[in-house]
Protein backbone atom coordinates (compact mmCIF):
# COMPACT_ATOMS: atom_id res chain seq x y z
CA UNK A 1 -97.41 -22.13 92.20
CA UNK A 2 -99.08 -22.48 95.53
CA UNK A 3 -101.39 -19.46 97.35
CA UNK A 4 -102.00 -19.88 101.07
CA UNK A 5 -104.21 -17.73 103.14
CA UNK A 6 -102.08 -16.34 105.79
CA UNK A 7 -101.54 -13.85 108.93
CA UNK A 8 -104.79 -12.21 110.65
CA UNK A 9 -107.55 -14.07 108.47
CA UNK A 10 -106.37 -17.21 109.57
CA UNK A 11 -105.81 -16.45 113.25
CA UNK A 12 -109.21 -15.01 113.01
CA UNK A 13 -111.00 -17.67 111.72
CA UNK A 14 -109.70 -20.08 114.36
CA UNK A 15 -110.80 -17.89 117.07
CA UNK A 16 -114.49 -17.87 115.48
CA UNK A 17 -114.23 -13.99 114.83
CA UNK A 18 -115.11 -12.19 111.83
CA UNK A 19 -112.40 -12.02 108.93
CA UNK A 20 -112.28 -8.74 107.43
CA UNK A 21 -109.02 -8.67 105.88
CA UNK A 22 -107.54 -11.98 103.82
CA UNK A 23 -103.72 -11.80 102.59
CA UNK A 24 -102.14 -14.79 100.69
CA UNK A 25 -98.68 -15.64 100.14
CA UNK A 26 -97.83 -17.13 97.13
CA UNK A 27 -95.16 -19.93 97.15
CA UNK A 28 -92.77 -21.38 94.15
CA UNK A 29 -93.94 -18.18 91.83
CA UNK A 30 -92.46 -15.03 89.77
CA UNK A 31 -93.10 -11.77 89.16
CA UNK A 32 -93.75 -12.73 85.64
CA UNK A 33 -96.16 -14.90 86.44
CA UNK A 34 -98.37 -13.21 88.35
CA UNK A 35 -98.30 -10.31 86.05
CA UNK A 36 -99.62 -12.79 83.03
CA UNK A 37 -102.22 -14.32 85.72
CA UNK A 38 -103.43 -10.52 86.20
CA UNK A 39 -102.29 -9.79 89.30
CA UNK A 40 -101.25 -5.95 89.52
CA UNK A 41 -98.12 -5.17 91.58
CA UNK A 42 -98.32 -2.68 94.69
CA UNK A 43 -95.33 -3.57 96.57
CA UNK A 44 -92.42 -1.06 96.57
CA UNK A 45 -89.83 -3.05 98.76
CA UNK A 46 -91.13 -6.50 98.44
CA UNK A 47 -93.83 -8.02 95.58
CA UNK A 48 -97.40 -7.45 96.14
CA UNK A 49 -100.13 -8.30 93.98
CA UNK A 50 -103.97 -7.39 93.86
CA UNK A 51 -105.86 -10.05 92.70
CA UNK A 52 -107.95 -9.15 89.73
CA UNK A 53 -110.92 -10.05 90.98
CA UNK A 54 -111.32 -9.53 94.56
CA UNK A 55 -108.73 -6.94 94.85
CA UNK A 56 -107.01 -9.35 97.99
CA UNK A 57 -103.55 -9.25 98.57
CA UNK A 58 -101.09 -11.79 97.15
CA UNK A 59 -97.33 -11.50 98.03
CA UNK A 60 -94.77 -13.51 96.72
CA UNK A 61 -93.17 -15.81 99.96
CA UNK A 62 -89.77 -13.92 100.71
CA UNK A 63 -87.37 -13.75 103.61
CA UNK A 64 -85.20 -10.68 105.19
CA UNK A 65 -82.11 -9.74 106.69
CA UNK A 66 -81.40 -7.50 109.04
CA UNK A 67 -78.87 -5.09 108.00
CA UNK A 68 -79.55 -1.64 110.09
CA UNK A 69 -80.90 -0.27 112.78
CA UNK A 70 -84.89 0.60 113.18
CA UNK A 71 -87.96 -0.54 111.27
CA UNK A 72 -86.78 -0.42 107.16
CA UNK A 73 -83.30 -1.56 108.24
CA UNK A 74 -83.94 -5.04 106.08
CA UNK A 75 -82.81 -6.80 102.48
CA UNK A 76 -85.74 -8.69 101.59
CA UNK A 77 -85.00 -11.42 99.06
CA UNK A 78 -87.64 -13.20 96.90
CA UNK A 79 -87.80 -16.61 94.50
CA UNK A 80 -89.45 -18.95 93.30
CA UNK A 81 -87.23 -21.76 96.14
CA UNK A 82 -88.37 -19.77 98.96
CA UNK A 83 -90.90 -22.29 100.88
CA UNK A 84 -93.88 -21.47 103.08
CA UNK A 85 -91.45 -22.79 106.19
CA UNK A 86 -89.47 -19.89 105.55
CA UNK A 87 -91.82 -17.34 104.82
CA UNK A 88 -93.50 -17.82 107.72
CA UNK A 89 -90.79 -17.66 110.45
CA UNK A 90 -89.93 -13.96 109.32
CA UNK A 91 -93.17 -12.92 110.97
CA UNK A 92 -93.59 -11.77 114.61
CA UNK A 93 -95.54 -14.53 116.61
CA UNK A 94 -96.51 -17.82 116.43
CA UNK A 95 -100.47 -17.53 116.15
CA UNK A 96 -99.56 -15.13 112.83
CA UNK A 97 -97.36 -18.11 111.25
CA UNK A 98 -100.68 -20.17 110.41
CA UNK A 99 -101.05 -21.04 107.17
CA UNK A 100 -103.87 -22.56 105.24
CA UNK A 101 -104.46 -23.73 101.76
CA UNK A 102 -107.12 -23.59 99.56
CA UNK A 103 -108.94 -27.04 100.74
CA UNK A 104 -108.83 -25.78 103.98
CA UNK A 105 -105.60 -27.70 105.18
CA UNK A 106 -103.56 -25.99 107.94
CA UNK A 107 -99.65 -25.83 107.75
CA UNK A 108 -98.61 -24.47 111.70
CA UNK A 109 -94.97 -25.33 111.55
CA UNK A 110 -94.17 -23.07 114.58
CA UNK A 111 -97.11 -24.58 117.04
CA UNK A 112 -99.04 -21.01 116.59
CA UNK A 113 -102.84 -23.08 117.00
CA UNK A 114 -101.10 -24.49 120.14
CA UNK A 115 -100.61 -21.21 121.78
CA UNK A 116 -103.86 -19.35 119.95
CA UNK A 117 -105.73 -22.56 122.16
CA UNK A 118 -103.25 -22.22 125.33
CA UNK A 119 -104.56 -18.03 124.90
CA UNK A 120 -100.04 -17.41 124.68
CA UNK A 121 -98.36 -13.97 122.56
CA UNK A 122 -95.17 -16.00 121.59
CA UNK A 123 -92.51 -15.05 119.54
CA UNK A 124 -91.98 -16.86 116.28
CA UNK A 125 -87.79 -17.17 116.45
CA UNK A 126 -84.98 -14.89 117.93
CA UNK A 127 -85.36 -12.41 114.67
CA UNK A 128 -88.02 -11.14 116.55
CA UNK A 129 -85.64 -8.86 117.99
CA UNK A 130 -84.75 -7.22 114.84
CA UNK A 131 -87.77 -5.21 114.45
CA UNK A 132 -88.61 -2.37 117.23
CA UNK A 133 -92.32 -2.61 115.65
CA UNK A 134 -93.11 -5.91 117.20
CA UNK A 135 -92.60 -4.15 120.90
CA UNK A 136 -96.54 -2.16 119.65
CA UNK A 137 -98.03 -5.14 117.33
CA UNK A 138 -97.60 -7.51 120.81
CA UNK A 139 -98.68 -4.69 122.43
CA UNK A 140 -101.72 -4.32 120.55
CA UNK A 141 -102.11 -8.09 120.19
CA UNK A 142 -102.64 -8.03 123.53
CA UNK A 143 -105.03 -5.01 124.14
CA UNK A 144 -106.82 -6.25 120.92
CA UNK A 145 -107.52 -10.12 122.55
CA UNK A 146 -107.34 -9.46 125.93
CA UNK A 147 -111.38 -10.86 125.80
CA UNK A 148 -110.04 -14.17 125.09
CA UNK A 149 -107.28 -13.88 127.94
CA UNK A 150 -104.25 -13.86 126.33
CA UNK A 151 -100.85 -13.43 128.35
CA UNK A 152 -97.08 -12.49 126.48
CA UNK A 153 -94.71 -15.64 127.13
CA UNK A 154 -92.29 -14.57 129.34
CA UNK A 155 -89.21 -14.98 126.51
CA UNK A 156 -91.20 -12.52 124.49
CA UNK A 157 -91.62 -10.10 127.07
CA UNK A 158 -87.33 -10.46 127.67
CA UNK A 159 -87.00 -9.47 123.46
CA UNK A 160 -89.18 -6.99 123.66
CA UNK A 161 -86.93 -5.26 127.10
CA UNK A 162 -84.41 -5.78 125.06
CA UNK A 163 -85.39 -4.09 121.92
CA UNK A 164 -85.78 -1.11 124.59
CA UNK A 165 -82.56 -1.17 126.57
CA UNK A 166 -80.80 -1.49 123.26
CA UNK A 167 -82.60 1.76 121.82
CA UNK A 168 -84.24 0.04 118.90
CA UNK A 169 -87.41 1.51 119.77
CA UNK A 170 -86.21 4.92 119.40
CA UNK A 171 -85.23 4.51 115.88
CA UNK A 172 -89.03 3.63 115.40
CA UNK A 173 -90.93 6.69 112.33
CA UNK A 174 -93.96 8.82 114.45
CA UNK A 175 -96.36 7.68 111.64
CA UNK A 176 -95.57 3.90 112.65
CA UNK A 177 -96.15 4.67 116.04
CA UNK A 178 -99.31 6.75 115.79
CA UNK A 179 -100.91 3.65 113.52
CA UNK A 180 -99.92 0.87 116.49
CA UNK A 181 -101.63 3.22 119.25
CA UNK A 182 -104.67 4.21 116.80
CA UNK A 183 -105.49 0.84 116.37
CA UNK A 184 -105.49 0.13 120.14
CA UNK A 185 -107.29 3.15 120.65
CA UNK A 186 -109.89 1.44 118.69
CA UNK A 187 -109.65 -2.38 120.47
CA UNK A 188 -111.81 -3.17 123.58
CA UNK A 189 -109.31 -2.69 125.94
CA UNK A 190 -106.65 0.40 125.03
CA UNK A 191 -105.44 0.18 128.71
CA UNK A 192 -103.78 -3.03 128.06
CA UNK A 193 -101.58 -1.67 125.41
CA UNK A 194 -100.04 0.86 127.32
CA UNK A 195 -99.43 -1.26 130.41
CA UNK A 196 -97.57 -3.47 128.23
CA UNK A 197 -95.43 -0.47 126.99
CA UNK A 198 -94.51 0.42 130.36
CA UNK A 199 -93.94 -3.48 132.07
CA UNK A 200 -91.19 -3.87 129.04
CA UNK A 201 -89.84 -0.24 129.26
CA UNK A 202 -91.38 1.02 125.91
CA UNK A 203 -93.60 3.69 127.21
CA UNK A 204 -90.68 6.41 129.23
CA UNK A 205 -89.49 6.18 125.18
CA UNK A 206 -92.53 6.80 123.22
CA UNK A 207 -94.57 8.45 125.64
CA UNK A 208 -91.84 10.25 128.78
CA UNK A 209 -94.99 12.48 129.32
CA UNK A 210 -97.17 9.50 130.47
CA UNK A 211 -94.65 7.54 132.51
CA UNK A 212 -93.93 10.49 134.28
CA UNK A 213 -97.35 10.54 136.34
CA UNK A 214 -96.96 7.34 137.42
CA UNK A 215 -95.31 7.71 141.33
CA UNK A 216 -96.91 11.36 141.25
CA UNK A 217 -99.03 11.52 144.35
CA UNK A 218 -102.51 13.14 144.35
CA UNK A 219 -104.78 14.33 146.95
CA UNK A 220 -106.54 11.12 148.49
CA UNK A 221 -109.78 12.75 149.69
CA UNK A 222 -110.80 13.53 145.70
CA UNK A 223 -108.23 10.19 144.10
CA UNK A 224 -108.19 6.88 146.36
CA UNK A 225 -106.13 5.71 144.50
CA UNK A 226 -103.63 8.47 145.10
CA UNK A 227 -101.00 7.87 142.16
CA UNK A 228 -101.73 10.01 138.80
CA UNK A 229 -100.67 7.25 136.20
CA UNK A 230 -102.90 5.01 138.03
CA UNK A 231 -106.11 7.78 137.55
CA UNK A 232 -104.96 8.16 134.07
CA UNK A 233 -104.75 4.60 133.52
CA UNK A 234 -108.53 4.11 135.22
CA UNK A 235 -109.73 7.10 133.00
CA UNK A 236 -109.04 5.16 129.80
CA UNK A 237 -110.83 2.60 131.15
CA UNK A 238 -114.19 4.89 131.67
CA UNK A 239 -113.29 6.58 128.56
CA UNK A 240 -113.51 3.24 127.05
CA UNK A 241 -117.00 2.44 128.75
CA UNK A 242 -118.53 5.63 127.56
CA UNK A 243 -117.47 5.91 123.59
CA UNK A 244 -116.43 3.70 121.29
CA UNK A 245 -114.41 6.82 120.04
CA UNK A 246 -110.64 6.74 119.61
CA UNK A 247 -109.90 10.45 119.85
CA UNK A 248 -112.66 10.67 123.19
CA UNK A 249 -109.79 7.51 124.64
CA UNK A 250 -107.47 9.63 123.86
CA UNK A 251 -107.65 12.95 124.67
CA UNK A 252 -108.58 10.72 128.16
CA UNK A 253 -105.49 9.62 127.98
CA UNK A 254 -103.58 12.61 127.89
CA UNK A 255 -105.62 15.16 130.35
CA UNK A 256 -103.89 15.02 133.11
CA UNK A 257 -99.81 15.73 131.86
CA UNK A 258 -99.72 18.32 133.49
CA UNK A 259 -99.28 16.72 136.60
CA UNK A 260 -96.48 15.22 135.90
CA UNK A 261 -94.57 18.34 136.16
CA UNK A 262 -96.07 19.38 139.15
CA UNK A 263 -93.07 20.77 141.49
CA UNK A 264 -92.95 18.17 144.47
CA UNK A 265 -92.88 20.69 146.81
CA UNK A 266 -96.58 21.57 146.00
CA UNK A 267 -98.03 17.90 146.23
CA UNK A 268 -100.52 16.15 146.34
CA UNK A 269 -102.49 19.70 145.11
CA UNK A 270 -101.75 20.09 141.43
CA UNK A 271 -102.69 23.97 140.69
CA UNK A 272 -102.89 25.00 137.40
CA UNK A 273 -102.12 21.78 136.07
CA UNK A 274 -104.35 22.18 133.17
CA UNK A 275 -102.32 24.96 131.59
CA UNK A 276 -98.73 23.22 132.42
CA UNK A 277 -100.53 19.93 130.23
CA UNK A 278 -101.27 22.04 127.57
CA UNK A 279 -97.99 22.31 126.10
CA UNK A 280 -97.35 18.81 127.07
CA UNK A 281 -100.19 17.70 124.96
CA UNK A 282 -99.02 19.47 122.03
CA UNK A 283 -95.87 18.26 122.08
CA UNK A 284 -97.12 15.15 122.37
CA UNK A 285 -99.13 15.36 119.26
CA UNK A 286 -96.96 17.29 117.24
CA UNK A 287 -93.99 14.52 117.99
CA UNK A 288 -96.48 11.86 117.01
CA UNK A 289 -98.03 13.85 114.03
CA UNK A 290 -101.17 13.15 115.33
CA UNK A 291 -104.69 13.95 113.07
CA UNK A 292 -106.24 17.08 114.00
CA UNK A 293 -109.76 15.86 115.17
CA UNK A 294 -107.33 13.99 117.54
CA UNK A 295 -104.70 16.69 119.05
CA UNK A 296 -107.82 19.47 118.54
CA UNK A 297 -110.19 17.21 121.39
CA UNK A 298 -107.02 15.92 123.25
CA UNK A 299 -106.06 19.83 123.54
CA UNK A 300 -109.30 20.99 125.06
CA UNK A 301 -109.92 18.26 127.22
CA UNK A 302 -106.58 19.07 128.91
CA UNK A 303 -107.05 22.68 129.38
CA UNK A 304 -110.87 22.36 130.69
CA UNK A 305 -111.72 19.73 132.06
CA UNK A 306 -111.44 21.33 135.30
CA UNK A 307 -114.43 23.52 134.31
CA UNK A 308 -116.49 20.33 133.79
CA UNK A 309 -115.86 19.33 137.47
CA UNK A 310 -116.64 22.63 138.34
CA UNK A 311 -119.95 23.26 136.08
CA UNK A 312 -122.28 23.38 139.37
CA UNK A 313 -119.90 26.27 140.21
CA UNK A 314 -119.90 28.53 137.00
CA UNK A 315 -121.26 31.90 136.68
CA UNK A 316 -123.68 31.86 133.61
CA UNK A 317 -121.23 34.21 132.02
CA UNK A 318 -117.92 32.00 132.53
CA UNK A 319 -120.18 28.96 131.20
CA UNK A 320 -121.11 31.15 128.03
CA UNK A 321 -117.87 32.20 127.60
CA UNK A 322 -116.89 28.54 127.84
CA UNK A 323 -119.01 26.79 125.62
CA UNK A 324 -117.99 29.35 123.06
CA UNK A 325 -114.13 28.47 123.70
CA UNK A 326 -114.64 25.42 122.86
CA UNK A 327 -117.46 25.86 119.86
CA UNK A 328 -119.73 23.84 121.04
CA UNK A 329 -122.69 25.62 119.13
CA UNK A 330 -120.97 25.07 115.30
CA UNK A 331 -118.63 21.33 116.41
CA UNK A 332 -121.35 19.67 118.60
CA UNK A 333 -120.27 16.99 118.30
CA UNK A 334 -116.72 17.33 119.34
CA UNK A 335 -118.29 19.22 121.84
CA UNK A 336 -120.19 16.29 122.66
CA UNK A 337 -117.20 14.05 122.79
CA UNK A 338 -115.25 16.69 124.96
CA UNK A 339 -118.26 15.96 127.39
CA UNK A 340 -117.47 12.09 127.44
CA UNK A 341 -113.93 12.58 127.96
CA UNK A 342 -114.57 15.05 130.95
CA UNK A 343 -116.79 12.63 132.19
CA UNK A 344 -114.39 9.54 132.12
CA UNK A 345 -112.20 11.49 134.33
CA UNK A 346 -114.81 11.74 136.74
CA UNK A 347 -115.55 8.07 136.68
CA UNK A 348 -111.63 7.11 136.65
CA UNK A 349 -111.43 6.62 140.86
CA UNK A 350 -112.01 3.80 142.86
CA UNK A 351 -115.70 3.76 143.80
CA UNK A 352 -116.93 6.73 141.34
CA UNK A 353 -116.69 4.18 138.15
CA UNK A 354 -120.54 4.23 138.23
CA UNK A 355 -121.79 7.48 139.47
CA UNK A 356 -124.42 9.59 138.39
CA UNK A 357 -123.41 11.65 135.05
CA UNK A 358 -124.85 15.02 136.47
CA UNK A 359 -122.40 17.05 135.14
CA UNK A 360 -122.64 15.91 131.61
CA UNK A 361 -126.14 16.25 131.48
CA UNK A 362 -126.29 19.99 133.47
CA UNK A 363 -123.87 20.68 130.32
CA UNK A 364 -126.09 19.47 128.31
CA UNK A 365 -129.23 21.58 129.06
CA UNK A 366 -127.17 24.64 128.95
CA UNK A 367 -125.76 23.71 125.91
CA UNK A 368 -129.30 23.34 124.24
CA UNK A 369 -130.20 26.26 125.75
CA UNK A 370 -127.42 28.18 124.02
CA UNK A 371 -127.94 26.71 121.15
CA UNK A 372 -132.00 27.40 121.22
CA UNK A 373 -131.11 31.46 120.82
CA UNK A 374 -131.70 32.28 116.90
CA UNK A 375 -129.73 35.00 115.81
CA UNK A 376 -131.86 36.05 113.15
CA UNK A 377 -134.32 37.61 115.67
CA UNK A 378 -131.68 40.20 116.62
CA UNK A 379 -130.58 40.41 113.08
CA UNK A 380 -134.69 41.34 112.55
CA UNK A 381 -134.18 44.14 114.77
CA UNK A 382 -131.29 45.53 113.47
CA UNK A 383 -128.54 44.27 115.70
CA UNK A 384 -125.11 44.00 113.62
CA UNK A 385 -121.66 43.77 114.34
CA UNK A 386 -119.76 44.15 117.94
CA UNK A 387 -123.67 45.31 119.04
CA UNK A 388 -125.25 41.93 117.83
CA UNK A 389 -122.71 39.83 119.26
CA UNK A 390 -123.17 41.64 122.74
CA UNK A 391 -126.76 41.03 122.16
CA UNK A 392 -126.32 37.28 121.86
CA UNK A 393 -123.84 37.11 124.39
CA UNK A 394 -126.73 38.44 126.89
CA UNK A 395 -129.21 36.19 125.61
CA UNK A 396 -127.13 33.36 125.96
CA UNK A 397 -126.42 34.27 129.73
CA UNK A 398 -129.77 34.79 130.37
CA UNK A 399 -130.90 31.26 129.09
CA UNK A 400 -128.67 29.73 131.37
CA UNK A 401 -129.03 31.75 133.90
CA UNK A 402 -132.48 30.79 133.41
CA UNK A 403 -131.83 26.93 133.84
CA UNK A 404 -129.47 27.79 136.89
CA UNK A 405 -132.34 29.46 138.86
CA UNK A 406 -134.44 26.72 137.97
CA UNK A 407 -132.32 24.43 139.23
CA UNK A 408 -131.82 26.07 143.05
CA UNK A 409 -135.71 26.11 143.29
């Protein structure tokens, strides 16, 4: 029996970042065995073992055949003459095919240190194109590491078109998906991913709604840069300036669908864009099976941000009547995080990545001063039911009516 350290943890080491997650495959081993060692089995298709101790992962070195379409379309086979070699070349690219012992030797038969050092994404063999989930790990590889400069080899980038134009991608689960763009949600530099979907032809699959804007003109004296999937893209950049958030990047990400179906007789203006995204959004998130903290922001972001542009502009009734739409006062801090999303949009054009956050912070103060109203005051003078909600209503309006006046001075 031989154990080996394998995947991410070694990959990570060897770029000096932290390793948070160690896996191991174990060579020239049985089931059997590692049951006697301890080891307690997880795997359903394959073996995997816990480690007593540290709880790790341990799987016993296998290979696979391809033998349908889509991502569970494989016959994995496991023994104890399957080497390292061949465990290794099942995976997807070469800097995950790094192997290391327990003295710290490295086994690289594919030449993955070479291409971690020469910063290269490179496919590990031509079985690559088997699996339609590679097309969002590269993807994500390369969001995720983009800090380090890493490029996709050109071959790569070739398997991956193919995997599109020969509709392997569509046979790919909505959970599976979701996971791939949650975790570049969450990398430093979620705009990467989905330019990468779209240069290999991934992204009119997965996401029609997104590739869509792009070639949609908008009005130049508010966007320089003119074409929407170009804003959108720029928007999950702010997005990713301002919050370290996942579902703030992506409701970002999806604000501005509406456009997309914008007749083409009516552009570059985009009226009532906001409610044609809504559905869009939904559908989006529903096809997806997206959490609910995530399709809940994405939804109101879509539908309102126009308001946030237009806060300056609000009677203190409509901004009332706002902030309680989108229950600000009992969620603040989705409310909070609807605020940074709004605000990304604002900062997603060519010269306005830095401006001043006005807006956010005007919202702000009338959101404090909403929430500064106690109710138990009217309660204490006998307010109650449709009477003590007008009541609060008018107080509310008042307070930032109060600010508004305050501000025109």
């Amino acid at each position: 029996m031989q154990i080996y350290m394998v995947g991410g943890a070694v990959r990570d080491k060897l770029l000096g970042r932290p390793v948070v997650d160690r896996d191991y495959v174990v060579v020239g081993a049985t089931v059997a065995e590692m049951l006697t060692l301890g080891y307690r089995p997880v795997g359903k298709d394959f073996p995997v073992f816990l480690h007593p101790d540290t709880h790790d992962e341990y799987a016993l070195a296998r290979t696979e055949r391809k033998i349908s379409r889509g991502y569970h379309g494989f016959e994995f086979y496991t023994s104890e003459d399957v080497t390292l070699e061949q465990d290794l070349v099942r995976r997807d690219l070469t800097i995950n095919a790094i192997a290391e012992d327990e003295h710290g030797q490295i086994y690289d038969p594919y030449h993955g240190v070479e291409d971690l050092n020469a910063r290269i994404l490179r496919h590990v063999s031509p079985s690559f194109a088997e699996d339609p989930v590679r097309v969002l790990r590269v993807a994500r590889f390369a969001s995720r590491y983009a800090e380090y400069g890493f490029t996709i080899a050109e071959e790569t980038m070739d398997l991956m078109r193919c995997l599109v134009e020969h509709d392997e991608v569509d046979a790919l689960v909505a959970e599976r998906v979701w996971q791939e763009v949650e975790k570049a949600l969450a990398s430093d530099s979620p705009r990467i991913f989905f330019d990468v979907l779209r240069s290999c032809g991934a992204l009119g699959r997965l996401f029609p709604e997104l590739e869509r804007l792009f070639g949609v003109p908008q009005a130049k004296q508010w966007h320089p840069e003119v074409d929407t999937g170009i804003h959108t893209m720029m928007v999950l950049e702010q997005a990713t300036r301002l919050s370290p958030v996942p579902a703030v990047r992506f409701a970002a990400l999806l604000h501005d669908l509406g456009k997309g179906i914008t007749p083409k007789e009516e552009w570059p203006r985009h009226v009532m864009h906001e409610a044609r995204g809504v559905p869009l959004t939904r559908a989006v998130c529903e096809r997806l099976k997206v959490p609910k903290q995530f399709s809940e922001l994405a939804l109101l972001v879509t539908e309102f941000h126009l308001n946030y542009h237009r806060i300056e502009e609000l009677k203190p009734a409509t901004v009332v009547k706002l902030l309680t739409r989108l229950d600000a006062i009992r969620r603040p801090q989705r409310f909070e995080h609807f605020l940074l999303a709004c605000e990304a949009d604002a900062r997603g054009r060519p010269g306005y990545e830095n401006m001043p956050d006005d807006k956010t912070q005007l919202f702000r103060q009338y959101f404090q001063a909403v929430r500064g109203i106690d109710p138990k005051e009217l309660v204490a003078k006998g307010y109650k039911g449709l009477e003590m909600a007008e009541q609060l209503r008018l107080k509310r309006i008042a307070a930032v009516q109060a600010i508004a006046q305050q501000r025109s001075v």
